[in-house]
PDB file of N, CA and C in Angstrom:
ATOM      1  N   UNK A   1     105.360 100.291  83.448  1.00  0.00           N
ATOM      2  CA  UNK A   1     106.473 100.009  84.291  1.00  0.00           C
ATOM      3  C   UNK A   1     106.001  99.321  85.571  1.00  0.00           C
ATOM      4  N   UNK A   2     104.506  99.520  86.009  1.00  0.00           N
ATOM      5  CA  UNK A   2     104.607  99.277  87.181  1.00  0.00           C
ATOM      6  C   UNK A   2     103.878  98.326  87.199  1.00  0.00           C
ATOM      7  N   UNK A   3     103.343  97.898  85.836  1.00  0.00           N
ATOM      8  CA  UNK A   3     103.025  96.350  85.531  1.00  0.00           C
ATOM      9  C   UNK A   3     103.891  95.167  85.779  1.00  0.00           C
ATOM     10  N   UNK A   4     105.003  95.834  85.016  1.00  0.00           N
ATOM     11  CA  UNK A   4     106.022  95.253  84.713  1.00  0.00           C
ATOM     12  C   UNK A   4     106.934  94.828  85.706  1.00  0.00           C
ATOM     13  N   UNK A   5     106.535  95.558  86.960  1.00  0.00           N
ATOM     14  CA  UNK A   5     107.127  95.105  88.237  1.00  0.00           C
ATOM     15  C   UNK A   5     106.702  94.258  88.865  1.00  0.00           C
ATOM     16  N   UNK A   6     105.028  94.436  88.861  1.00  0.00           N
ATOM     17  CA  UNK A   6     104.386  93.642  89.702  1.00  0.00           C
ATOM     18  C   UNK A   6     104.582  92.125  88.741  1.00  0.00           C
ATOM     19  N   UNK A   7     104.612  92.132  87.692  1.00  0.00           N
ATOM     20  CA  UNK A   7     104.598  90.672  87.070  1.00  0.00           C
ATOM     21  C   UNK A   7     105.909  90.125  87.618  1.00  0.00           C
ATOM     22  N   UNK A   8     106.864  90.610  87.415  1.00  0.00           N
ATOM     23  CA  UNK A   8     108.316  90.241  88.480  1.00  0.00           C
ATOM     24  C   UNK A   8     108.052  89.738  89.254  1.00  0.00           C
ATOM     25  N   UNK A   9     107.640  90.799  90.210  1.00  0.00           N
ATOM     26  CA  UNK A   9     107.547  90.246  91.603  1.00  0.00           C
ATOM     27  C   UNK A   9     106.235  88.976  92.096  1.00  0.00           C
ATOM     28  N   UNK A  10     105.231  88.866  90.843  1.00  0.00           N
ATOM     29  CA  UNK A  10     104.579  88.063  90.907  1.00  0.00           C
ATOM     30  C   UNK A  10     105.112  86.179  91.024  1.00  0.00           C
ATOM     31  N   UNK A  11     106.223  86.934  89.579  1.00  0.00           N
ATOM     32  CA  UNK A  11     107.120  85.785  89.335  1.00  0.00           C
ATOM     33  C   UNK A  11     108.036  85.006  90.814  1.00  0.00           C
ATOM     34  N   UNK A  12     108.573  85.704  91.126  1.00  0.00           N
ATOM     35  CA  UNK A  12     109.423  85.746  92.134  1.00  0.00           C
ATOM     36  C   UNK A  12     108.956  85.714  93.199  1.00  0.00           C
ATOM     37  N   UNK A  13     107.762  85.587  93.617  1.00  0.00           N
ATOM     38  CA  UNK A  13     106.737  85.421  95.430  1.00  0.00           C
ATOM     39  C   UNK A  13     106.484  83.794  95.089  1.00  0.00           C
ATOM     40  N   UNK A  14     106.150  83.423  96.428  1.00  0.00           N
ATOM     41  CA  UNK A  14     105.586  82.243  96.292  1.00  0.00           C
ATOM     42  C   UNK A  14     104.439  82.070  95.381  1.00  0.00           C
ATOM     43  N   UNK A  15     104.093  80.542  94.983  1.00  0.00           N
ATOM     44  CA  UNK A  15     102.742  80.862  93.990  1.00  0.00           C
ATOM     45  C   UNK A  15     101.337  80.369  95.197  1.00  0.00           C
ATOM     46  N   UNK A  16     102.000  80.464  96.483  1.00  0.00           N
ATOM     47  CA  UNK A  16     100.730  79.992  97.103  1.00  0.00           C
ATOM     48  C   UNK A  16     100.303  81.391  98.181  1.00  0.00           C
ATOM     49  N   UNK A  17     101.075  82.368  97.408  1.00  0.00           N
ATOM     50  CA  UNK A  17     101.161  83.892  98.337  1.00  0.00           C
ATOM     51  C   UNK A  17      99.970  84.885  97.512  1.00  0.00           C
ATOM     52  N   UNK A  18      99.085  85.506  98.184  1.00  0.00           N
ATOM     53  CA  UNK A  18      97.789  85.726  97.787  1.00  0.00           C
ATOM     54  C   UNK A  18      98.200  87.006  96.860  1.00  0.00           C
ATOM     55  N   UNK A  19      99.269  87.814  96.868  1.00  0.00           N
ATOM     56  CA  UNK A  19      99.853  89.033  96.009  1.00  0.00           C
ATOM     57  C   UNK A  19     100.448  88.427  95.128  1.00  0.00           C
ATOM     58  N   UNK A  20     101.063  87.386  95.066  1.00  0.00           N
ATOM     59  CA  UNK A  20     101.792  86.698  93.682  1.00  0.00           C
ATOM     60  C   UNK A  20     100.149  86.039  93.124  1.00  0.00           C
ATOM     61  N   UNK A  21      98.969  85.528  93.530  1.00  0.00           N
ATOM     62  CA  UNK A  21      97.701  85.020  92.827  1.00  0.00           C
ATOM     63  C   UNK A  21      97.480  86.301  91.799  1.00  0.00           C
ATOM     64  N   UNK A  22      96.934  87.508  92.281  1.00  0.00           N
ATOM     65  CA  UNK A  22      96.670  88.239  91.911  1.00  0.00           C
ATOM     66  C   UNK A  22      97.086  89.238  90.691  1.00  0.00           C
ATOM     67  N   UNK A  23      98.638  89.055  91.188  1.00  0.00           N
ATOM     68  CA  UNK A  23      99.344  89.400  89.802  1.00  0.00           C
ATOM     69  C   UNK A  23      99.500  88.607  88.437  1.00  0.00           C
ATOM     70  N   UNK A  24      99.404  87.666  88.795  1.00  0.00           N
ATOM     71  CA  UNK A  24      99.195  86.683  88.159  1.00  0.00           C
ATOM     72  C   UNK A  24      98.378  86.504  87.111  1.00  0.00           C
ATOM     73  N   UNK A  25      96.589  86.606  87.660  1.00  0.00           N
ATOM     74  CA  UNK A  25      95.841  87.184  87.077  1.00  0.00           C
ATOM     75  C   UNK A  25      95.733  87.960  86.514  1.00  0.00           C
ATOM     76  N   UNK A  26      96.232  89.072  87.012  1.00  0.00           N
ATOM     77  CA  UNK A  26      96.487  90.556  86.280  1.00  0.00           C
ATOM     78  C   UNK A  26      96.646  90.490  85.057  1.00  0.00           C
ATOM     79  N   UNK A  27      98.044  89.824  85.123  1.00  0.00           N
ATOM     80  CA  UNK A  27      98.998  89.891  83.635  1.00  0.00           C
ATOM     81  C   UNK A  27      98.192  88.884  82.687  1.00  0.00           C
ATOM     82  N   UNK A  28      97.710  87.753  83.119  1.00  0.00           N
ATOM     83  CA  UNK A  28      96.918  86.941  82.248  1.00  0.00           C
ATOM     84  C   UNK A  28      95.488  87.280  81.713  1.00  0.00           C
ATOM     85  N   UNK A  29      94.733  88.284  82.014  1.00  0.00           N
ATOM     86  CA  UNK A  29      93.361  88.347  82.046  1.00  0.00           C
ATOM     87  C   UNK A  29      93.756  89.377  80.682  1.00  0.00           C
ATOM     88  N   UNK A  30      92.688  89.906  80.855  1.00  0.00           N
ATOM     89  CA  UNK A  30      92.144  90.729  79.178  1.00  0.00           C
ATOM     90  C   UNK A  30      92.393  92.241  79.641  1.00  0.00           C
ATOM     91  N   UNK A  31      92.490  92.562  81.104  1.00  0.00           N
ATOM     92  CA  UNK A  31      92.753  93.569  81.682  1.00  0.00           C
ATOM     93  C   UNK A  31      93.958  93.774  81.283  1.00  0.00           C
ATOM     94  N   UNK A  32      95.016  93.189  82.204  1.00  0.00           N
ATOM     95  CA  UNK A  32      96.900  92.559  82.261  1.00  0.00           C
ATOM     96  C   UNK A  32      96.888  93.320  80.108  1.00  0.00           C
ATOM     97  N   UNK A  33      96.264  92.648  79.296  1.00  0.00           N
ATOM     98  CA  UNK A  33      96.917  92.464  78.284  1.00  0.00           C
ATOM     99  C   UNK A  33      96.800  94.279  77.706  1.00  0.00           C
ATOM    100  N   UNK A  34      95.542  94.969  78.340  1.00  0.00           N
ATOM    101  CA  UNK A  34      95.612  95.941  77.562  1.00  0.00           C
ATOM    102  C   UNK A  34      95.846  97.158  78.331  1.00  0.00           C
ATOM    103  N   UNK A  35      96.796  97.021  79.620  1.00  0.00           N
ATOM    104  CA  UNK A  35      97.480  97.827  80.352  1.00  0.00           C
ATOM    105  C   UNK A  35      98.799  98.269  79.960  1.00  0.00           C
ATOM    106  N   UNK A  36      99.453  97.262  78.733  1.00  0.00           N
ATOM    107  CA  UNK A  36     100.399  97.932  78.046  1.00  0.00           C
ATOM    108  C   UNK A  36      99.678  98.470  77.111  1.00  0.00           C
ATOM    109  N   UNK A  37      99.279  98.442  76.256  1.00  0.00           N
ATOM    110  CA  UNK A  37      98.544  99.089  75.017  1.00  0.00           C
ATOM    111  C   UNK A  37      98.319 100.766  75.398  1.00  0.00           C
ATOM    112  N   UNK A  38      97.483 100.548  76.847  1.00  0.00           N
ATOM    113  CA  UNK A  38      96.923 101.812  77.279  1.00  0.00           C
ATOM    114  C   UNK A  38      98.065 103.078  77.713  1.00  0.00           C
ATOM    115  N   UNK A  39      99.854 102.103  77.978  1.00  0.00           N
ATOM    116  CA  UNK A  39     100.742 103.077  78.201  1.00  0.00           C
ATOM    117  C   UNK A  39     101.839 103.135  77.275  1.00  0.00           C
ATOM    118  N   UNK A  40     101.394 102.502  76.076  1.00  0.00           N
ATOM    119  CA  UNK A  40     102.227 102.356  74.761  1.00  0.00           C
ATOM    120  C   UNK A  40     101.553 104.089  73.791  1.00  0.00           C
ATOM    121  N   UNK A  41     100.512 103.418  73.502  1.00  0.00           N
ATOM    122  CA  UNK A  41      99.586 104.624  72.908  1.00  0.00           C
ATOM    123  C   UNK A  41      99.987 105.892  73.104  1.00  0.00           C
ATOM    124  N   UNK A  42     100.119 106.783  74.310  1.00  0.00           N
ATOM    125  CA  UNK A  42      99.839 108.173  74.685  1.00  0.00           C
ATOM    126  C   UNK A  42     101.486 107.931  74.529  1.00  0.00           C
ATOM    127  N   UNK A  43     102.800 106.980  74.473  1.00  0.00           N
ATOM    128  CA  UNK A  43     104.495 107.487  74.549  1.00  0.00           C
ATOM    129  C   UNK A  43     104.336 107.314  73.306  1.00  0.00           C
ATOM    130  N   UNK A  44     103.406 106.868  72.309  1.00  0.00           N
ATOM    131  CA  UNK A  44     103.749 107.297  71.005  1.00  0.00           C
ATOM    132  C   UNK A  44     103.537 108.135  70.415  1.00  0.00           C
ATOM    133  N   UNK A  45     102.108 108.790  70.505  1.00  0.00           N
ATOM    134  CA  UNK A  45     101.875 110.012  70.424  1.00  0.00           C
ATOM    135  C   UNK A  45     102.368 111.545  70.632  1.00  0.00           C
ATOM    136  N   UNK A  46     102.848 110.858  71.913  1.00  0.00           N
ATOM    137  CA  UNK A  46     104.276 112.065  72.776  1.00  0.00           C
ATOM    138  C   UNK A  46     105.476 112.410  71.903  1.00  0.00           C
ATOM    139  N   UNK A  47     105.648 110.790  71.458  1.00  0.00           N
ATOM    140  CA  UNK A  47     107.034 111.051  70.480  1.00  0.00           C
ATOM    141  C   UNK A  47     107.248 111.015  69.577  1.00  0.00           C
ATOM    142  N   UNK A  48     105.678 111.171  68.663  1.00  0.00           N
ATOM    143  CA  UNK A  48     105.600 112.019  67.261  1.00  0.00           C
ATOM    144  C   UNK A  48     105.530 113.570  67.285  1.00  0.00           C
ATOM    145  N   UNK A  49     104.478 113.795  68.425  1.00  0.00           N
ATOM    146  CA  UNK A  49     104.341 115.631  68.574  1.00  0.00           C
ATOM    147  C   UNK A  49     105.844 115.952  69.023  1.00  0.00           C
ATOM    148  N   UNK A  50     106.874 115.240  69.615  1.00  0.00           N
ATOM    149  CA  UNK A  50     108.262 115.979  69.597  1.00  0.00           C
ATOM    150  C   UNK A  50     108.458 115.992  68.289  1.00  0.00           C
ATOM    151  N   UNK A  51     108.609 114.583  67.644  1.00  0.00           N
ATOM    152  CA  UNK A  51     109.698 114.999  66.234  1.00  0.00           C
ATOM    153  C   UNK A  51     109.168 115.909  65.498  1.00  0.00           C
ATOM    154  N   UNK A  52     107.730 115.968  65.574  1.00  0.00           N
ATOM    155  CA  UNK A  52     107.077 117.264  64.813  1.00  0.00           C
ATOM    156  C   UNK A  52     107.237 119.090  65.332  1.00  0.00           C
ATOM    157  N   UNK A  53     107.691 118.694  66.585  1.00  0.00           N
ATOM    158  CA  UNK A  53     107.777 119.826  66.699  1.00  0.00           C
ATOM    159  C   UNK A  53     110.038 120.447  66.719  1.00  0.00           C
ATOM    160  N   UNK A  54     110.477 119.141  66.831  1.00  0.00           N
ATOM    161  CA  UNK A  54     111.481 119.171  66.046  1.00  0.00           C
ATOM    162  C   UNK A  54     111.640 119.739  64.798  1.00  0.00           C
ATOM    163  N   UNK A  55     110.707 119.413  64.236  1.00  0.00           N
ATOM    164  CA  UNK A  55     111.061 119.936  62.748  1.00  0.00           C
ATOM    165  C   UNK A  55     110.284 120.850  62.370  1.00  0.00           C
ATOM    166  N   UNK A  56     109.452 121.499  63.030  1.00  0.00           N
ATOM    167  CA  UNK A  56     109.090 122.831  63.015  1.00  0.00           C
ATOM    168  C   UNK A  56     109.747 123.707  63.699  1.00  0.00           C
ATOM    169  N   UNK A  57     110.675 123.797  64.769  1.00  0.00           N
ATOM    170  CA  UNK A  57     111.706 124.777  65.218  1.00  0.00           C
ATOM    171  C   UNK A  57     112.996 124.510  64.322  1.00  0.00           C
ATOM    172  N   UNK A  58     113.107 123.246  63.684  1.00  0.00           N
ATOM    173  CA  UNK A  58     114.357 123.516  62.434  1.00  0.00           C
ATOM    174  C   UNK A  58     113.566 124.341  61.250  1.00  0.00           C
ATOM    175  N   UNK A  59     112.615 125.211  60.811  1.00  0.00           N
ATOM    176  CA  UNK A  59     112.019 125.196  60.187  1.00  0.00           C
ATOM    177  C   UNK A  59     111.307 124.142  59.420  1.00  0.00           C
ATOM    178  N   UNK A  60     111.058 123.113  59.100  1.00  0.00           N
ATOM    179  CA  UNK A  60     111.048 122.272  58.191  1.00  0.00           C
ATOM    180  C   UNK A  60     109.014 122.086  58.758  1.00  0.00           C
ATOM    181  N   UNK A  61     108.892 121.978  57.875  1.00  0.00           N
ATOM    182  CA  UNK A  61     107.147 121.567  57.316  1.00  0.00           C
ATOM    183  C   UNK A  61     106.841 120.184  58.123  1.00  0.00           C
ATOM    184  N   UNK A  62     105.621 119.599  59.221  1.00  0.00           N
ATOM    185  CA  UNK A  62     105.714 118.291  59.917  1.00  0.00           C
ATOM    186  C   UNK A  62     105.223 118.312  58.488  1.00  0.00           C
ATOM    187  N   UNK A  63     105.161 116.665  58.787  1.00  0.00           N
ATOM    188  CA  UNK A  63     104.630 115.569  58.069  1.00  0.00           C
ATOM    189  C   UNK A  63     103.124 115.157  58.228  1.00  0.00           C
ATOM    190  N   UNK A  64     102.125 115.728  57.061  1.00  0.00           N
ATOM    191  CA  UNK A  64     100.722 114.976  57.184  1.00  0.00           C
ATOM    192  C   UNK A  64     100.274 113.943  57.948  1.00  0.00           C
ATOM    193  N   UNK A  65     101.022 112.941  57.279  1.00  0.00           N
ATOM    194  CA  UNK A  65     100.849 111.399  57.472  1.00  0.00           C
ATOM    195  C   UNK A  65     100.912 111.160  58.988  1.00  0.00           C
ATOM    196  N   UNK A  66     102.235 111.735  60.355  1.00  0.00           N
ATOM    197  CA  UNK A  66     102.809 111.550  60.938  1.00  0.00           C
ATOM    198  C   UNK A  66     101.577 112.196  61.957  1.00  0.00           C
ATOM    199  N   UNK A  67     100.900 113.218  61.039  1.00  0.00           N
ATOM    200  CA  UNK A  67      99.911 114.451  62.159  1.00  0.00           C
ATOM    201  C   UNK A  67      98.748 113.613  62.284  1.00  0.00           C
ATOM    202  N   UNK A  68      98.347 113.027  61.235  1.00  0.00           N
ATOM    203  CA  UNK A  68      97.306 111.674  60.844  1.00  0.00           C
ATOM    204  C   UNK A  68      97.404 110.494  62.239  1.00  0.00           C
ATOM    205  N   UNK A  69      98.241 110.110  61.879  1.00  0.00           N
ATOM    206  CA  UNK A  69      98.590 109.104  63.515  1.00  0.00           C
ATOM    207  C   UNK A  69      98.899 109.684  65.019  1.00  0.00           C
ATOM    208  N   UNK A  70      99.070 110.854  64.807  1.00  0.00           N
ATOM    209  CA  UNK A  70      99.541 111.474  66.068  1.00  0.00           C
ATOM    210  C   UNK A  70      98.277 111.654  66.945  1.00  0.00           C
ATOM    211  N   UNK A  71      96.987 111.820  65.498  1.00  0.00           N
ATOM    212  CA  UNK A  71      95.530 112.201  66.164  1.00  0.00           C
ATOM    213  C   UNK A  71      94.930 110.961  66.697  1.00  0.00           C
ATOM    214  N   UNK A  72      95.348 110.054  66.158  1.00  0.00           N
ATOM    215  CA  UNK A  72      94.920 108.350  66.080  1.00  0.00           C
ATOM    216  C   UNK A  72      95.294 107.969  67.431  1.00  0.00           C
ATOM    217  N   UNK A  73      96.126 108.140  67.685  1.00  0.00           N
ATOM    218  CA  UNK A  73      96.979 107.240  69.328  1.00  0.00           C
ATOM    219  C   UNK A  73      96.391 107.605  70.052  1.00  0.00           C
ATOM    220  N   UNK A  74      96.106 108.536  70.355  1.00  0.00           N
ATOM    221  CA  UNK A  74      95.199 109.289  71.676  1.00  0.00           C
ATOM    222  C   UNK A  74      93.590 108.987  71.594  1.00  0.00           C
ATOM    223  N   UNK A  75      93.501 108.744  70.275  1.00  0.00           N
ATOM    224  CA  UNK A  75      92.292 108.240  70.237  1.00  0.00           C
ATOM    225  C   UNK A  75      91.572 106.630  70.418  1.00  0.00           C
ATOM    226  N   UNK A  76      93.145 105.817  69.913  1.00  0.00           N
ATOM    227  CA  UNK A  76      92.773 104.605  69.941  1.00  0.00           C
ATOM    228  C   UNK A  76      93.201 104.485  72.364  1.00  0.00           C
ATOM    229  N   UNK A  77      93.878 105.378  72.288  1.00  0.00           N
ATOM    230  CA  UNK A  77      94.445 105.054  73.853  1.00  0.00           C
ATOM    231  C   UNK A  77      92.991 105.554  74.605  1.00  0.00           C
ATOM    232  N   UNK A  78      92.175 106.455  74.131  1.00  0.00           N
ATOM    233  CA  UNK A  78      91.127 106.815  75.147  1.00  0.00           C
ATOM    234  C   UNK A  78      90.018 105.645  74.947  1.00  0.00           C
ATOM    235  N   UNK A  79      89.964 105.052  73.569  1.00  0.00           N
ATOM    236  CA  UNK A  79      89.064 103.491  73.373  1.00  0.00           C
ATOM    237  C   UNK A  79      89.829 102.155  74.467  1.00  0.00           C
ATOM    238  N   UNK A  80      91.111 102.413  74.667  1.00  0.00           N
ATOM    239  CA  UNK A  80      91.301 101.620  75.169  1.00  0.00           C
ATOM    240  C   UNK A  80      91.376 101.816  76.501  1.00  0.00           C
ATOM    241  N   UNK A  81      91.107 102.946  77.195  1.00  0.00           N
ATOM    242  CA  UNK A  81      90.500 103.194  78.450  1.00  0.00           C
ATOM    243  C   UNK A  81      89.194 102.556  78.822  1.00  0.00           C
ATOM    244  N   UNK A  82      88.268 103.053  77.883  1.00  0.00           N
ATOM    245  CA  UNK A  82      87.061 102.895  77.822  1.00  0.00           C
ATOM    246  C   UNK A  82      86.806 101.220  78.163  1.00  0.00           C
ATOM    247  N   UNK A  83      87.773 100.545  77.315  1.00  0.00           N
ATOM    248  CA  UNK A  83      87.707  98.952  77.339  1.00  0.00           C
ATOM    249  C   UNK A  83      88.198  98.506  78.735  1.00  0.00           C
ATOM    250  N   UNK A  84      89.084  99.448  79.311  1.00  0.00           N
ATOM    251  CA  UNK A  84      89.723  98.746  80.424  1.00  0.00           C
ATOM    252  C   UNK A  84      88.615  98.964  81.154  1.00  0.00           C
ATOM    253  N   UNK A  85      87.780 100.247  81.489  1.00  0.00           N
ATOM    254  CA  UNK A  85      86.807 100.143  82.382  1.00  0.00           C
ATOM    255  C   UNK A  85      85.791  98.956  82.475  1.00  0.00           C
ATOM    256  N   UNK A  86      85.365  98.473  81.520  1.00  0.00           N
ATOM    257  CA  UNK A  86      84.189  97.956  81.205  1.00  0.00           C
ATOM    258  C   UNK A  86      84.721  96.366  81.547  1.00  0.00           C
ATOM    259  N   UNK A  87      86.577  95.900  81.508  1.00  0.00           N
ATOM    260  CA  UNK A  87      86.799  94.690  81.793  1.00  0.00           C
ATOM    261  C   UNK A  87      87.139  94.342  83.126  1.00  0.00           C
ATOM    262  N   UNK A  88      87.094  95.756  83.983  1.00  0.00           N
ATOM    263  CA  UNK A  88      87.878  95.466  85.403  1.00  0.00           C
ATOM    264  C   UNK A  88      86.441  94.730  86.237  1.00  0.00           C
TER     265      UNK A  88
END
């Protein structure tokens, strides 16, 4: 979200204004690209362990497959920490 602002407001500043340069960069660099990834990952994960736990207070059995990826997101989101460090 707060990417997503600053690219706005990047948009919307002058382009010869040293906070619109920067954002700019931001959003274009290899950083910018995997700052959504890094806050996509952990709301998906979030909102498989609900439906799973949805359907374990309806009684109903989660889903393997669903527990399979649920372990994955958090894992691919902490690799993609790791990457953001190493590109800033």
């Amino acid at each position: 979200m707060a990417a997503a602002l600053l690219w706005v407001g990047g948009l919307r500043a002058d382009r010869r204004d040293r906070s619109a340069r920067v954002t700019v960069g931001v959003v274009t660099t290899a950083y910018g690209g995997l700052v959504p990834a890094k806050t996509v990952l952990p709301a998906g994960a979030a909102a498989l362990g609900g439906a799973a736990r949805a359907r374990l207070r309806a009684g109903r059995v989660p889903v393997l497959g669903r527990a399979t990826v649920e372990v994955l997101l958090p894992a691919a989101a902490t690799g993609t920490a790791a990457t953001l460090t190493h590109t800033a």
